[in-house]
Protein backbone atom coordinates (compact mmCIF):
# COMPACT_ATOMS: atom_id res chain seq x y z
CA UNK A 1 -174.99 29.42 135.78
CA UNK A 2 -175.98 29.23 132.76
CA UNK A 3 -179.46 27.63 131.53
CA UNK A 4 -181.19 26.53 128.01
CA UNK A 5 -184.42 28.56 127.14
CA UNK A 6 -186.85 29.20 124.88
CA UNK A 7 -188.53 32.30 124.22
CA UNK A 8 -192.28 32.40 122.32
CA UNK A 9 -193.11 35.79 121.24
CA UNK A 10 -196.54 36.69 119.81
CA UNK A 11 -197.21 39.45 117.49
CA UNK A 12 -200.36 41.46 115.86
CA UNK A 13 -201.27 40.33 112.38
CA UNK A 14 -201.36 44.09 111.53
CA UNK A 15 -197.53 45.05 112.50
CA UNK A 16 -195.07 44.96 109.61
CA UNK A 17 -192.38 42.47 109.24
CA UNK A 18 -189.54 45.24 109.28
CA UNK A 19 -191.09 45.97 112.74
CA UNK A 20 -191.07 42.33 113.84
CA UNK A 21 -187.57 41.72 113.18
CA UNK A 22 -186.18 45.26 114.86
CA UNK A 23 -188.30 43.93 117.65
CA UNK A 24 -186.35 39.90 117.55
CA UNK A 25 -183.09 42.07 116.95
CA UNK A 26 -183.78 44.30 120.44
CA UNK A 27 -184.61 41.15 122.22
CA UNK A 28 -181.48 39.15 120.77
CA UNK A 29 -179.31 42.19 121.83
CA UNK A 30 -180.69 42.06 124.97
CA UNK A 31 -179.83 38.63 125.67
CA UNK A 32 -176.46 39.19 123.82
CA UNK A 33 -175.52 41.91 126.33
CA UNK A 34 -176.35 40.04 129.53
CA UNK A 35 -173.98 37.53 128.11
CA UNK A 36 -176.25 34.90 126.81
CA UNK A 37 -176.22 33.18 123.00
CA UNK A 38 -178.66 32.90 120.71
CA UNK A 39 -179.20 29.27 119.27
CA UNK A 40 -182.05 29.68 116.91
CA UNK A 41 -184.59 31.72 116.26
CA UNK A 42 -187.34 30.72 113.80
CA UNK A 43 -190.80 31.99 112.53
CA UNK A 44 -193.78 29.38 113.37
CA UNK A 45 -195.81 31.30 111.08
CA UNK A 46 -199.62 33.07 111.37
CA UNK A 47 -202.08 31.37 113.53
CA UNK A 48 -205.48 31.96 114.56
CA UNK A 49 -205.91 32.52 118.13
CA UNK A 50 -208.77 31.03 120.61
CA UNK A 51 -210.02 34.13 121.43
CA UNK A 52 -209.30 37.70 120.44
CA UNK A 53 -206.17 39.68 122.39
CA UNK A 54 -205.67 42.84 122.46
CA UNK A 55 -208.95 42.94 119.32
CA UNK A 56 -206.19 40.67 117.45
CA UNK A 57 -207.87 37.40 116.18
CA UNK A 58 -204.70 36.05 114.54
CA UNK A 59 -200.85 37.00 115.37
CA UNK A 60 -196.81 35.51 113.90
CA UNK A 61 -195.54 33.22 116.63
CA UNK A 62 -191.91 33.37 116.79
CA UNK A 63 -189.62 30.85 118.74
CA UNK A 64 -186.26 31.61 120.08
CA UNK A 65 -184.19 29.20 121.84
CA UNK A 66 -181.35 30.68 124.03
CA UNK A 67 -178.95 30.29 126.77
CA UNK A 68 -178.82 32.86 129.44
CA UNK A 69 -177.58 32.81 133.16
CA UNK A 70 -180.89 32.48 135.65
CA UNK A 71 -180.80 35.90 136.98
CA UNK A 72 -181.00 37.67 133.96
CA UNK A 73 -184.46 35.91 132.68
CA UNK A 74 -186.08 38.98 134.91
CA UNK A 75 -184.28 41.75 133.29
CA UNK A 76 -185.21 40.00 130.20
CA UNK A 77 -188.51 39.63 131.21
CA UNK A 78 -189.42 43.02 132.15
CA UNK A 79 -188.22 44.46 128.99
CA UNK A 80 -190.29 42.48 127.26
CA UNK A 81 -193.01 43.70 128.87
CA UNK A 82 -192.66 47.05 128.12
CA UNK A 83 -192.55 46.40 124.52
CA UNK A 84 -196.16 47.72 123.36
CA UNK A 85 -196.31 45.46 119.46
CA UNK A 86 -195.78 42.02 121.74
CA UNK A 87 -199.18 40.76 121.97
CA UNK A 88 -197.95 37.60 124.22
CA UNK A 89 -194.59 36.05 125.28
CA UNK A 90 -193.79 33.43 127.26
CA UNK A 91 -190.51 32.46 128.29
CA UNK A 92 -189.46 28.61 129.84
CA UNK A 93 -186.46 27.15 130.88
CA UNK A 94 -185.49 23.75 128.88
């Protein structure tokens, strides 16, 4: 079955914004090929974090709202994880 989501994605301050978007293309694809759609994907902009992560004191918060069938949030998940330039992510069902 098939649920809404929304995907927040953190990055460094100091990776390009070539980089960033290969990295939003790779995780669009990857929802793409477990037979989800993509409904938006936007660029909150550069914001100062509470604390420093990963020595990174401000990062570009991305949003990107999907849909996606349950069981696939883990794959999705995982490969986000092993993504080294994602400083945060955080993934929640709508």
């Amino acid at each position: 079955m098939l649920n809404d989501y929304e995907l927040a994605i953190v990055f460094g301050i100091s990776l390009s914004e070539e980089k960033q978007k290969k990295i939003l293309e790779d995780v669009k694809a990857i929802v793409t090929s477990a037979k989800g759609k993509i409904k938006e994907a936007k660029l909150l902009g550069k914001k100062k974090f509470s604390y420093p992560i990963k020595k990174e004191k401000e990062g570009f918060y991305y949003i990107l709202t999907f849909t996606l069938d349950g069981k696939e949030t883990g794959k999705l998940s995982n490969k986000i994880q092993l993504t080294e330039n994602i400083l945060r992510y955080l993934i929640i069902k709508r």
